[in-house]
Protein backbone atom coordinates (compact mmCIF):
# COMPACT_ATOMS: atom_id res chain seq x y z
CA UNK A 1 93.70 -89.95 388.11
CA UNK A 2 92.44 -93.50 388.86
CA UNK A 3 94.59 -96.21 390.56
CA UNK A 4 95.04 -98.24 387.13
CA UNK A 5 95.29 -94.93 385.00
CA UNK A 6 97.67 -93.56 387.44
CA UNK A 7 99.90 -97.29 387.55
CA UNK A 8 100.21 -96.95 383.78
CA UNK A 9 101.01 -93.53 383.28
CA UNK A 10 103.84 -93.95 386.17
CA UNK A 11 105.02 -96.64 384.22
CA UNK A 12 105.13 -94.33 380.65
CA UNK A 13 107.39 -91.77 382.62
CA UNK A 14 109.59 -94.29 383.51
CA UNK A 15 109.87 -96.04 380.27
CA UNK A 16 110.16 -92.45 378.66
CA UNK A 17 112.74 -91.35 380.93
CA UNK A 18 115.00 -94.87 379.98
CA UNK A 19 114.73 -94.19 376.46
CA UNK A 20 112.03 -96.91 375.98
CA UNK A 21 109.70 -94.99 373.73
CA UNK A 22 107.93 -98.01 372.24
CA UNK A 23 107.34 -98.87 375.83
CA UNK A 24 106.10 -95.65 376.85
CA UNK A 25 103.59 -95.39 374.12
CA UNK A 26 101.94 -98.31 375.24
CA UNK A 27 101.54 -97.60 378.81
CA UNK A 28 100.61 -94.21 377.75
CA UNK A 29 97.77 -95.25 375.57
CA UNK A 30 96.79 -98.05 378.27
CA UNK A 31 96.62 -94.90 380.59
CA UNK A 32 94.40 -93.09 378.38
CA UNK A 33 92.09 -96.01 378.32
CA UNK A 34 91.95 -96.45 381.67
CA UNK A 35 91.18 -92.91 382.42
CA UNK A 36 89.65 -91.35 379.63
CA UNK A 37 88.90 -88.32 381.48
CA UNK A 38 92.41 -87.10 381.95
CA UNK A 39 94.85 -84.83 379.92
CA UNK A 40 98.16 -86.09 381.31
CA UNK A 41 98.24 -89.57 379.15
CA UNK A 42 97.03 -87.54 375.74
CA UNK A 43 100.05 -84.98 376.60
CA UNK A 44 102.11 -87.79 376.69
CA UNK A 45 101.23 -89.86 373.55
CA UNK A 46 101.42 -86.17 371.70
CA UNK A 47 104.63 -85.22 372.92
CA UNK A 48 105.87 -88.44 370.99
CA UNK A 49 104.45 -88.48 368.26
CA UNK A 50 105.23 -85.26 367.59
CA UNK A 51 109.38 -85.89 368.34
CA UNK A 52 108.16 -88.38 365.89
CA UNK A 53 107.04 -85.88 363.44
CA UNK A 54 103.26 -86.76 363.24
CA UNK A 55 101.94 -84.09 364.03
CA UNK A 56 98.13 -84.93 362.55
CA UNK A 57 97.98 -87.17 364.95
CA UNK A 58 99.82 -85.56 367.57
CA UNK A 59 97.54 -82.84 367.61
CA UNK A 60 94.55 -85.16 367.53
CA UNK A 61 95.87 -86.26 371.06
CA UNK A 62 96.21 -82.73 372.26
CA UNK A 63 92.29 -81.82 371.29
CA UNK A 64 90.94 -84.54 373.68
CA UNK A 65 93.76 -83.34 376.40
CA UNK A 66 91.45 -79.66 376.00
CA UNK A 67 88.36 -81.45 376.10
CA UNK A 68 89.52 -83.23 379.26
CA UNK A 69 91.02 -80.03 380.55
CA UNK A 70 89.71 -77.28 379.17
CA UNK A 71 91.71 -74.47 381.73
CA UNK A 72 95.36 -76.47 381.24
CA UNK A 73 97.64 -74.66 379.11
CA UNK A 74 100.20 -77.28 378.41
CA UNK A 75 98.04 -79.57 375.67
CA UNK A 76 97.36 -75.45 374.42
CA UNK A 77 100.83 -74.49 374.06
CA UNK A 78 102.08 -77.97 372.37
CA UNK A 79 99.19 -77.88 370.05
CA UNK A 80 100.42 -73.64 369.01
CA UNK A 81 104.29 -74.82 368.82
CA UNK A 82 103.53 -78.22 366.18
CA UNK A 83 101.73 -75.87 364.02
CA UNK A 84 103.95 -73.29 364.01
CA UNK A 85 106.78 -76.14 363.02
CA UNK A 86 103.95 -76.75 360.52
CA UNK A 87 103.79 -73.10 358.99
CA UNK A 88 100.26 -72.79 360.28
CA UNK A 89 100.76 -69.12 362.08
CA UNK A 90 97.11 -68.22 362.71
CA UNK A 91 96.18 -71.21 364.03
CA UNK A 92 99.14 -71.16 366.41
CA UNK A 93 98.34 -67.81 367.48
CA UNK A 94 94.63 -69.08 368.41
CA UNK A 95 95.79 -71.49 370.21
CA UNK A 96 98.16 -69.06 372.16
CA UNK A 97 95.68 -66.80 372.56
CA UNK A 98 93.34 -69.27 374.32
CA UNK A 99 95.26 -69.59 377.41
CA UNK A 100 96.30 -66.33 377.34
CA UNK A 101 92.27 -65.42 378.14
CA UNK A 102 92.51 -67.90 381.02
CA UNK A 103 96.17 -67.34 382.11
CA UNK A 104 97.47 -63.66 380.51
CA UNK A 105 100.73 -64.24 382.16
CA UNK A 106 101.43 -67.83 381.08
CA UNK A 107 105.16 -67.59 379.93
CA UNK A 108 104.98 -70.55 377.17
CA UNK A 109 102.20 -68.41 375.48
CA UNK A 110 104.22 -65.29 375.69
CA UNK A 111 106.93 -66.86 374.04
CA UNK A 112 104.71 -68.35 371.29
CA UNK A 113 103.05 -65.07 370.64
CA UNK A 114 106.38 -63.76 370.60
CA UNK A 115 108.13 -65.95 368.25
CA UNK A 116 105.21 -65.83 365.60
CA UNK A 117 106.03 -62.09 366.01
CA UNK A 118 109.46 -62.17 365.15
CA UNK A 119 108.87 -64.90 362.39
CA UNK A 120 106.59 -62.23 360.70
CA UNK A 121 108.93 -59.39 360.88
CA UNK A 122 107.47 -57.31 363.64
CA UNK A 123 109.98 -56.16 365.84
CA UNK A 124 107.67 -53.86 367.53
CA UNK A 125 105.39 -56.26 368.93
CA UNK A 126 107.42 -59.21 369.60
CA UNK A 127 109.37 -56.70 371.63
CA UNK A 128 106.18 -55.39 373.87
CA UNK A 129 105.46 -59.24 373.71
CA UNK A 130 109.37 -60.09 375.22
CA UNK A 131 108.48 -57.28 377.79
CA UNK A 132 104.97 -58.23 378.76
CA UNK A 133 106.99 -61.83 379.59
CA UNK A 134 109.78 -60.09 381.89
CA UNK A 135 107.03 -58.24 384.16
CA UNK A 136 105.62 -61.53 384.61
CA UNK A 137 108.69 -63.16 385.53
CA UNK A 138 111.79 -60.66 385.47
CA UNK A 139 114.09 -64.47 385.62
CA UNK A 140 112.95 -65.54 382.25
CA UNK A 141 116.22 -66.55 380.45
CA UNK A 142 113.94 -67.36 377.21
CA UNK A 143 112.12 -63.46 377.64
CA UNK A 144 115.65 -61.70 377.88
CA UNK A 145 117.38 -63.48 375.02
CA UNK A 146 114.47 -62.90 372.95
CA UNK A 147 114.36 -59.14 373.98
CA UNK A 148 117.93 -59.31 373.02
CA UNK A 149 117.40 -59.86 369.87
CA UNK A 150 114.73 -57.43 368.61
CA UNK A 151 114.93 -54.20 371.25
CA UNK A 152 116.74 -50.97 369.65
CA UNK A 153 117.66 -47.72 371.09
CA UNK A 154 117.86 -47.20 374.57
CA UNK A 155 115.64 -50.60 375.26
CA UNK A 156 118.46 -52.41 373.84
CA UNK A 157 121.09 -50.74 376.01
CA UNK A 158 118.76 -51.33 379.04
CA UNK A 159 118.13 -55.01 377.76
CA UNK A 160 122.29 -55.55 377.37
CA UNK A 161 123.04 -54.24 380.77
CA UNK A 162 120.50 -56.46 382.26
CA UNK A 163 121.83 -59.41 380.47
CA UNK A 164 125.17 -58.73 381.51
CA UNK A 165 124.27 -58.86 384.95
CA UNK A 166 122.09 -61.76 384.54
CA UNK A 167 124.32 -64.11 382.96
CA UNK A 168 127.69 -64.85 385.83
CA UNK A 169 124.15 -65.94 387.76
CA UNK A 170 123.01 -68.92 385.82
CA UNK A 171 123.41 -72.19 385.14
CA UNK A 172 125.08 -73.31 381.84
CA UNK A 173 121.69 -73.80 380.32
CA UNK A 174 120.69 -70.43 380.37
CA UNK A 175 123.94 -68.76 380.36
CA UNK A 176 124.33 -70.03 376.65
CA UNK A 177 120.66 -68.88 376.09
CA UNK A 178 121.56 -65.27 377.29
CA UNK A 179 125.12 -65.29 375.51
CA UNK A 180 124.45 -66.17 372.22
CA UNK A 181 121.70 -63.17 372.34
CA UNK A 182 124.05 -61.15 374.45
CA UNK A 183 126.21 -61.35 371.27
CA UNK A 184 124.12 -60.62 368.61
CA UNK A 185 123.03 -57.35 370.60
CA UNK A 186 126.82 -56.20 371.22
CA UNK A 187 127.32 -56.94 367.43
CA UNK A 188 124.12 -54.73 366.67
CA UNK A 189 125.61 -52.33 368.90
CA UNK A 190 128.82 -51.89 367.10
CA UNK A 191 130.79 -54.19 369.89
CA UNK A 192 132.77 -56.50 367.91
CA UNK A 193 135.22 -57.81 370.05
CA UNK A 194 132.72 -58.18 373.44
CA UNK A 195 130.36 -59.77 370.68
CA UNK A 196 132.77 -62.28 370.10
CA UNK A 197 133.69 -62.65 373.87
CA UNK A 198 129.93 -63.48 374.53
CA UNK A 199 129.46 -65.92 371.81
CA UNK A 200 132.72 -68.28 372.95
CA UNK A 201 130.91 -67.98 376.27
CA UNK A 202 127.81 -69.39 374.84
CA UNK A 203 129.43 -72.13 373.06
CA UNK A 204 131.63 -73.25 376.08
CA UNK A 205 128.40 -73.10 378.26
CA UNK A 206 126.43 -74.85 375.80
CA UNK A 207 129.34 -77.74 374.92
CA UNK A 208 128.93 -78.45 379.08
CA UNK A 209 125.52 -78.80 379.35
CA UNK A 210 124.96 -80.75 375.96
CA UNK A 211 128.45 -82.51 375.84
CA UNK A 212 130.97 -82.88 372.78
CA UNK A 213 129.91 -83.37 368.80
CA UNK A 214 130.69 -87.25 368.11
CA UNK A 215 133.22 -87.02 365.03
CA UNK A 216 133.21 -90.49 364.47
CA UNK A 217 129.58 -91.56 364.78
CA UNK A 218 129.06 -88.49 362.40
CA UNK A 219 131.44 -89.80 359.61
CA UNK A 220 130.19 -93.43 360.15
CA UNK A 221 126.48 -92.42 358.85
CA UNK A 222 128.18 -90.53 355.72
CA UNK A 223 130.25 -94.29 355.35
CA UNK A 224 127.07 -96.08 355.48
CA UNK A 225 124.87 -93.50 353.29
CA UNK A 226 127.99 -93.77 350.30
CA UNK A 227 127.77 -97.45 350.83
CA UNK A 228 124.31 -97.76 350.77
CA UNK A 229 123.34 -95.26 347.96
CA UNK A 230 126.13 -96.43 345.32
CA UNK A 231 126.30 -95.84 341.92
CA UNK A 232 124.60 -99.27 340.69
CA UNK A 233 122.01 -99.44 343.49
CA UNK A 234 120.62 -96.26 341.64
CA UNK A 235 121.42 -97.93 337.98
CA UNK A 236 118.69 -100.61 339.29
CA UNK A 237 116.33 -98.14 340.01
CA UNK A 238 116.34 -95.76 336.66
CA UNK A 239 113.03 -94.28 336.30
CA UNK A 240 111.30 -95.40 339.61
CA UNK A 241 109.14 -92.70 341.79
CA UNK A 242 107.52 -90.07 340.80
CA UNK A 243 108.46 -87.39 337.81
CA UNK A 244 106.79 -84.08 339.13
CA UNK A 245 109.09 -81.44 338.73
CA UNK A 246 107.61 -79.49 341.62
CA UNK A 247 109.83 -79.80 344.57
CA UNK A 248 112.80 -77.80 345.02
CA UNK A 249 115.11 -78.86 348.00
CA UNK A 250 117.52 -75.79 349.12
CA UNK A 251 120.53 -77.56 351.71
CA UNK A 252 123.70 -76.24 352.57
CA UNK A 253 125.64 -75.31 355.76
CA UNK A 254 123.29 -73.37 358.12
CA UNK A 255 123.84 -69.86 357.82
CA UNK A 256 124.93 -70.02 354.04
CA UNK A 257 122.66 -68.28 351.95
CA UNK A 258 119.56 -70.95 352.16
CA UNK A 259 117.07 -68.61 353.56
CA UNK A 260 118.27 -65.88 351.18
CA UNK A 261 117.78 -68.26 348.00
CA UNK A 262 114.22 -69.45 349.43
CA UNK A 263 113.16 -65.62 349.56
CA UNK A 264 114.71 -64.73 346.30
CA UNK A 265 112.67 -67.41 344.40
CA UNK A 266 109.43 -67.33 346.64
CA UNK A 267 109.07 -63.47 345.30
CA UNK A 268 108.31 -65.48 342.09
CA UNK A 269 104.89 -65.93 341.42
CA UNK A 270 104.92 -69.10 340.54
CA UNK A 271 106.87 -70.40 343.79
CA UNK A 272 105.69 -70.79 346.80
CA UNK A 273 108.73 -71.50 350.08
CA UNK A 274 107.29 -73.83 352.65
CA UNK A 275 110.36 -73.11 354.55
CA UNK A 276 112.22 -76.08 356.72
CA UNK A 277 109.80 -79.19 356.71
CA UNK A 278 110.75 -82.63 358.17
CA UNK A 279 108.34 -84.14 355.66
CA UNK A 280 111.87 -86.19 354.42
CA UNK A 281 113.11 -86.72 357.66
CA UNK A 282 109.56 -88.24 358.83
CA UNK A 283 109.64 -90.43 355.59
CA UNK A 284 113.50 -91.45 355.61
CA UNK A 285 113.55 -92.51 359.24
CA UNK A 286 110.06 -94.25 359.09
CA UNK A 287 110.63 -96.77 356.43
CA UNK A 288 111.11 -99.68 358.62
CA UNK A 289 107.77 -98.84 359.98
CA UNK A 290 106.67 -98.65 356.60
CA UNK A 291 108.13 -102.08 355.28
CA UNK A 292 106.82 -103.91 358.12
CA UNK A 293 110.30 -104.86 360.09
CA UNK A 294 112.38 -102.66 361.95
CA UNK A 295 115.60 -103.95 360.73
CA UNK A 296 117.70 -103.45 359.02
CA UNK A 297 117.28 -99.50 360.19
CA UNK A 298 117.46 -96.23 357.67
CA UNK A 299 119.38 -96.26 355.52
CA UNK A 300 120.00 -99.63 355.04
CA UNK A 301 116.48 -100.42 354.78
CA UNK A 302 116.07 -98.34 351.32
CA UNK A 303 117.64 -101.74 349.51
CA UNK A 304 114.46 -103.60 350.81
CA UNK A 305 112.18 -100.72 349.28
CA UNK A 306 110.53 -101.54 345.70
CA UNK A 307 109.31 -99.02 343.10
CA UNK A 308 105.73 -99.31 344.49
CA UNK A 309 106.92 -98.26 347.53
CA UNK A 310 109.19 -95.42 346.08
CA UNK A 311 106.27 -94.05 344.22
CA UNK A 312 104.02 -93.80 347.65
CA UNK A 313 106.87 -92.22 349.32
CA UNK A 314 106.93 -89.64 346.25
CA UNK A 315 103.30 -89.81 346.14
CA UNK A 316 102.79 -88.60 349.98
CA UNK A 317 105.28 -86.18 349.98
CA UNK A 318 103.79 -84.41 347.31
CA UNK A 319 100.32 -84.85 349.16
CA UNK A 320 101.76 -83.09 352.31
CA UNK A 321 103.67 -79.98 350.42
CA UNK A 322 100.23 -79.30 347.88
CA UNK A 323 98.03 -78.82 351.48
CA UNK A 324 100.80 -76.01 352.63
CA UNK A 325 100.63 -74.49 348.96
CA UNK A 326 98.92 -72.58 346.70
CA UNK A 327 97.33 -74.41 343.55
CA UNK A 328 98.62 -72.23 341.12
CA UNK A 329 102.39 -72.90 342.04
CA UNK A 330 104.61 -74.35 339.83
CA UNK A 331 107.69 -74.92 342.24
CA UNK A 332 107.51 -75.85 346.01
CA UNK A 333 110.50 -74.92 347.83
CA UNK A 334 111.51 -77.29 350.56
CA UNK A 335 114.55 -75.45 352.61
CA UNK A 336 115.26 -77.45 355.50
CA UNK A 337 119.08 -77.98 354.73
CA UNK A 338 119.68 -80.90 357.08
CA UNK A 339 117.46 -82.58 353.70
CA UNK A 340 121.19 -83.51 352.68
CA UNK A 341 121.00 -86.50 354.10
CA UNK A 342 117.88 -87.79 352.67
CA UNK A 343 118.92 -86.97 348.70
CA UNK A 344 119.25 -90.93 348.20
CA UNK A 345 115.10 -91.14 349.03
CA UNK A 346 114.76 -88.26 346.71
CA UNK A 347 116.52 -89.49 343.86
CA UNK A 348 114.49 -92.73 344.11
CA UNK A 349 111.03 -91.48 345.33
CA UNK A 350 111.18 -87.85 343.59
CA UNK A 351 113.80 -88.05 340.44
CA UNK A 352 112.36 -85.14 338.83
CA UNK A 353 113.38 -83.03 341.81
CA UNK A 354 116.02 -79.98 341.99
CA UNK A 355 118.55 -79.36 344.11
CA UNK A 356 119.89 -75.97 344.69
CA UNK A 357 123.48 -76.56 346.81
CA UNK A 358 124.07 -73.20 348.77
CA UNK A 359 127.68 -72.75 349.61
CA UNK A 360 129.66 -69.95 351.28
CA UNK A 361 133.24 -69.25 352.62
CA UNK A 362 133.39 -71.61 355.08
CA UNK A 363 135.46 -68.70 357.29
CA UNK A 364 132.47 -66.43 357.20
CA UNK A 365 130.16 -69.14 357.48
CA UNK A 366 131.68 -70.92 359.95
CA UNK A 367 131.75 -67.99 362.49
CA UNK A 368 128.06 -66.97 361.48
CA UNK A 369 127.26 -70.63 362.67
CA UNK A 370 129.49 -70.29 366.05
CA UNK A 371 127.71 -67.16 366.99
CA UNK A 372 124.24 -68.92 366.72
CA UNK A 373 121.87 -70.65 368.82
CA UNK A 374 121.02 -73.81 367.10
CA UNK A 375 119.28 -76.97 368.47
CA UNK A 376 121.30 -78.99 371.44
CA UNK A 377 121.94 -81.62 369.17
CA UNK A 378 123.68 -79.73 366.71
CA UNK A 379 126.87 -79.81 369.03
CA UNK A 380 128.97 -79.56 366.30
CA UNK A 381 128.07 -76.11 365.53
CA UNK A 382 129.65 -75.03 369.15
CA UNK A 383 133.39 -75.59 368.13
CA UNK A 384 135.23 -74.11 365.81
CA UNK A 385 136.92 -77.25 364.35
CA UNK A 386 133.97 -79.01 365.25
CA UNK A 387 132.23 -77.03 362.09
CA UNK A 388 135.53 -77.57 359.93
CA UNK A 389 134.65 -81.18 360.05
CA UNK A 390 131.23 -80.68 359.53
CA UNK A 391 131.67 -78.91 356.55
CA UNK A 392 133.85 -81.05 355.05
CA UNK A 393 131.41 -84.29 355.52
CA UNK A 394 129.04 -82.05 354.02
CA UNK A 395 130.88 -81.71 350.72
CA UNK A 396 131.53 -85.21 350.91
CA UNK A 397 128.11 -86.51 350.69
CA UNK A 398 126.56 -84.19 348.68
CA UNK A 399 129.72 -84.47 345.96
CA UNK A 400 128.51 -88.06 346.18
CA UNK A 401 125.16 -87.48 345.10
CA UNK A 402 126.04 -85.23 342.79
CA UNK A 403 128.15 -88.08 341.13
CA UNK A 404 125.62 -90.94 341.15
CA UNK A 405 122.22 -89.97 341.06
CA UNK A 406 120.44 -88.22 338.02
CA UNK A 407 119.21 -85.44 340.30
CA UNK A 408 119.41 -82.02 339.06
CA UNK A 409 122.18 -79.60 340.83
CA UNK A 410 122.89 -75.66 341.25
CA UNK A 411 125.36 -74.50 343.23
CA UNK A 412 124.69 -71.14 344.41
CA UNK A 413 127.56 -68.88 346.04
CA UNK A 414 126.24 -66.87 348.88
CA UNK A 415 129.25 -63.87 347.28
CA UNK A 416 128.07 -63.85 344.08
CA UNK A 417 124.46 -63.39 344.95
CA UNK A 418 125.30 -60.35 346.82
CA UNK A 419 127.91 -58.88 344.16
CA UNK A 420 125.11 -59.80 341.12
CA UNK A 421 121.98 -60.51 342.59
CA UNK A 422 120.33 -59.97 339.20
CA UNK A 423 122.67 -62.17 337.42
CA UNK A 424 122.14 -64.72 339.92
CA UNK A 425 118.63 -64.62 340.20
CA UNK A 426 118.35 -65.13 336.36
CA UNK A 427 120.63 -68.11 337.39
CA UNK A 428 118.26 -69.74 339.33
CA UNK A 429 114.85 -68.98 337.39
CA UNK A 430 116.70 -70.60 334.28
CA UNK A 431 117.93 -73.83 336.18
CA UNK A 432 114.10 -73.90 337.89
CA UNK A 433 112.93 -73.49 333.68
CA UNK A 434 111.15 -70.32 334.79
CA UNK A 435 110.14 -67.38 333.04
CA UNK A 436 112.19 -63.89 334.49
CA UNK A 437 109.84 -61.87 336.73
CA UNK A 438 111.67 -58.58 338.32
CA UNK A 439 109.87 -59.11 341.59
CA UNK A 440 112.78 -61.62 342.74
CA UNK A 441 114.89 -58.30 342.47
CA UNK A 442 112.70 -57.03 345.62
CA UNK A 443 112.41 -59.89 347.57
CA UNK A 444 113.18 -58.33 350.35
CA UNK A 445 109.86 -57.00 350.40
CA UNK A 446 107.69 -60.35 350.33
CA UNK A 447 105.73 -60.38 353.03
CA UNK A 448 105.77 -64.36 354.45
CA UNK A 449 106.32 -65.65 358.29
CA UNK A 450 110.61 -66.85 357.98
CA UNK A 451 111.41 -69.11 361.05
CA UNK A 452 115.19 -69.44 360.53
CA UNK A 453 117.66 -67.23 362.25
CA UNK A 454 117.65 -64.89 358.75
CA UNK A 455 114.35 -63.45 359.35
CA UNK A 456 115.80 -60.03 359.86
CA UNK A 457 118.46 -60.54 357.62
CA UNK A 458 116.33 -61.18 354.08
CA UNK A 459 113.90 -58.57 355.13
CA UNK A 460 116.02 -55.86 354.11
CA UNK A 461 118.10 -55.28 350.41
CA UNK A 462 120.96 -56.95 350.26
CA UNK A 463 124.13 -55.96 351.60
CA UNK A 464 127.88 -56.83 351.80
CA UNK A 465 128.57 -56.42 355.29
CA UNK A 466 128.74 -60.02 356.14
CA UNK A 467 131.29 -61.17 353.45
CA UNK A 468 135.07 -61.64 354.50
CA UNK A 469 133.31 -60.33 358.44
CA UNK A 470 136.08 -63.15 359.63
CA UNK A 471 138.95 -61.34 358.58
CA UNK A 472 138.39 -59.08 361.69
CA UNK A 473 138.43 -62.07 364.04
CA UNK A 474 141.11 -63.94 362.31
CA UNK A 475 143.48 -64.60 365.21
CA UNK A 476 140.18 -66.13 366.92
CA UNK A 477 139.39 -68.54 363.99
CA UNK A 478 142.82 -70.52 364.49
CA UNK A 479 141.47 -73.27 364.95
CA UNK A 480 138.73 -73.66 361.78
CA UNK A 481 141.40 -72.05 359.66
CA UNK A 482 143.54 -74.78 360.48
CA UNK A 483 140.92 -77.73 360.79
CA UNK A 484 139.40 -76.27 357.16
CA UNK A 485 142.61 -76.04 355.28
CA UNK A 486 141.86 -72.66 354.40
């Protein structure tokens, strides 16, 4: 790297490292136009823009990293993991698949290759994959826990004992990666109790390398969304955005029936799931951008948004969901649930919009959520009364929206689904003004790539195994039972 190239990308890590991001950008691009002719500044810029959610032009970025390095993985394996968050599969998997020709041990392949398996159902594979990864480095937290979770038989067994002996020699970080896996396979293995035993493990190990769910700053940006977003703000705005009738937004609680309601409906032929997007995240949190000041922030910056700008917002989003879908659907199903927050921006940018509201007893729920590996900021999802409290901000904004917007609202119970699916399903066509097609009886048999933690689950007919599952593990649920009132 040349001296000036070099001075400026030193400065980016710096700035990146403080928290300076703006700051990093610059000397980032000021690094990459100093020295054109190296990757390192290109990885850079794309590994913000894409924690900023533009991926377009994070990839962009990554495709002159190749053509500066052609041989290094890393601008390879970003570019496969943004389009896999993008629901582009086969153009991940090239992208995997080129540095596997150069480097056929390269563990950040393996793992993409792997997921992609997993995320289209084949166990088989993503389990050779998982293996292939473990002869190439037997230490791979990220290998075992993903062998964990799709070996059977006596490679199961194997993979548990391994895990087991694995696990009192690592650092909280991967301890809670091997745990929460650790207690899925025990639970697969008809091990209830050392299931159990595992998962708190994982959740302590996680809380202490993440640190504790903030209560208060969580129950501050519910204040300020029911302050912002209040009945007359909306009464002000009747009839702005656009009317298309097209999206469908699934939310809910993680682990309440959201993935099961996305693959009910996408059987449909005249629905296509996009599964989770950020497209409302990207468009919520960059509206200061977009009006030209950066304060006041989301979602105080909405009041300074006028029905022009509503309509573009409505207008883009619908621009990014048609590329991911088929022409001929009528319904696009947007399932990311964390889309909660951002109902406001729909109700003014997309009025014509449904929401489906997928809800489940919050015992079951809650202890489906506590024996999952989520994202290290969800830290709420590592305590039991940590999830109480998340639940119940939950119901609190969305009964707000539900009172003063003119969205459209279902509320879908994850036990009466599995008691009536057909009665439910008719439930759903009827609220989505849909004709009744018995394919959403097999759904189960849809054959899509499902990135959420219910891949395996809505791959199979339903069953009622999972409802009242917390009665067993009542004396361990003290303290969501008492934090949830229930």
């Amino acid at each position: 790297m040349a001296d000036e190239g070099k001075s400026y990308f030193d400065d980016a890590i710096r700035c990146e490292q403080s928290g300076d991001i703006p700051g990093a950008f610059e000397a980032f691009r000021l690094s990459a136009k100093a020295d054109p002719t190296n990757a390192a500044p290109y990885i850079g810029l794309a590994r913000i823009l894409s924690r900023n959610h533009q991926r377009a032009e994070a990839i962009a970025c990554l495709r002159q990293a190749i053509t500066c390095e052609p041989k290094n993985a890393m601008p390879r394996i970003m570019m496969g993991e943004i389009l896999v968050a993008d629901g582009q599969g086969e153009r991940a998997r090239a992208a995997f698949e080129a540095v596997l020709a150069f480097d056929p041990t390269s563990p950040g392949a393996l793992l993409g290759i792997a997921a992609l398996c997993e995320d289209e159902g084949d166990r088989k594979q993503a389990a050779g994959t998982y293996n292939r990864l473990l002869n190439a480095d037997p230490g791979s937290a990220r290998g075992l826990s993903g062998l964990l979770a799709v070996a059977d038989g006596a490679d199961l067994t194997a993979a548990i004992a391994r895990a087991e002996n694995r696990v009192s020699a690592s650092d909280d970080h991967e301890a809670a990666l091997i745990d929460y896996a650790l207690g899925k396979a025990l639970a697969r293995s008809g091990k209830a109790d050392a299931s159990l035993a595992a998962v708190k493990a994982a959740n302590a190990a996680r809380r202490r390398d993440t640190g504790p769910f903030d209560a208060q700053a969580f129950d501050h940006r519910i204040d300020q969304l029911i302050e912002t977003f209040s009945a007359e703000f909306f009464a002000r705005r009747a009839g702005w955005g656009q009317a298309s009738e097209r999206p469908i937004f699934i939310v809910g609680l993680p682990r309440s029936g959201t993935t099961l309601t996305e693959q009910i409906l996408a059987a449909h032929p005249d629905v296509y799931g996009a599964g989770e997007l950020d497209f409302l995240t990207d468009l919520a949190t960059g509206l200061p951008n977009r009006l030209g000041r950066a304060d006041p922030p989301w979602p105080q910056a909405a009041c300074n948004l006028p029905n022009g700008g509503a309509e573009a917002i409505g207008r883009e989003y619908l621009d990014r969901v048609d590329r991911l879908s088929p022409t001929t659907a009528l319904r696009i199903i947007d399932k990311q649930p964390l889309n909660f927050w951002h109902l406001g921006l729909v109700a003014m940018a997309l009025p014509g919009a449904r929401i489906i509201d997928c809800r489940r007893d919050i015992r079951d729920n809650a202890l489906s959520i506590f024996s999952e590996d989520f994202a290290y900021e969800q830290r709420w999802s590592t305590d039991l009364a940590d999830i109480a409290h998340y639940w119940r901000g939950y119901r609190r904004i969305v009964g707000h929206w539900q009172q003063v917007t003119q969205l459209a609202f279902l509320n879908v119970d994850y036990e009466k689904t599995v008691a009536d699916l057909p009665g439910q399903a008719r439930r759903l066509l009827e609220f989505l003004d849909l004709p009744w097609d018995p394919s959403v009886l097999d759904f189960h048999k849809v054959s899509r790539s499902i990135q959420t933690p219910s891949r395996w689950q809505v791959r199979q007919p339903l069953y009622t195994g999972s409802v009242g599952r917390w009665r067993r593990h009542a004396a361990d649920l003290a303290p969501l039972l008492e934090a949830a009132g229930v």
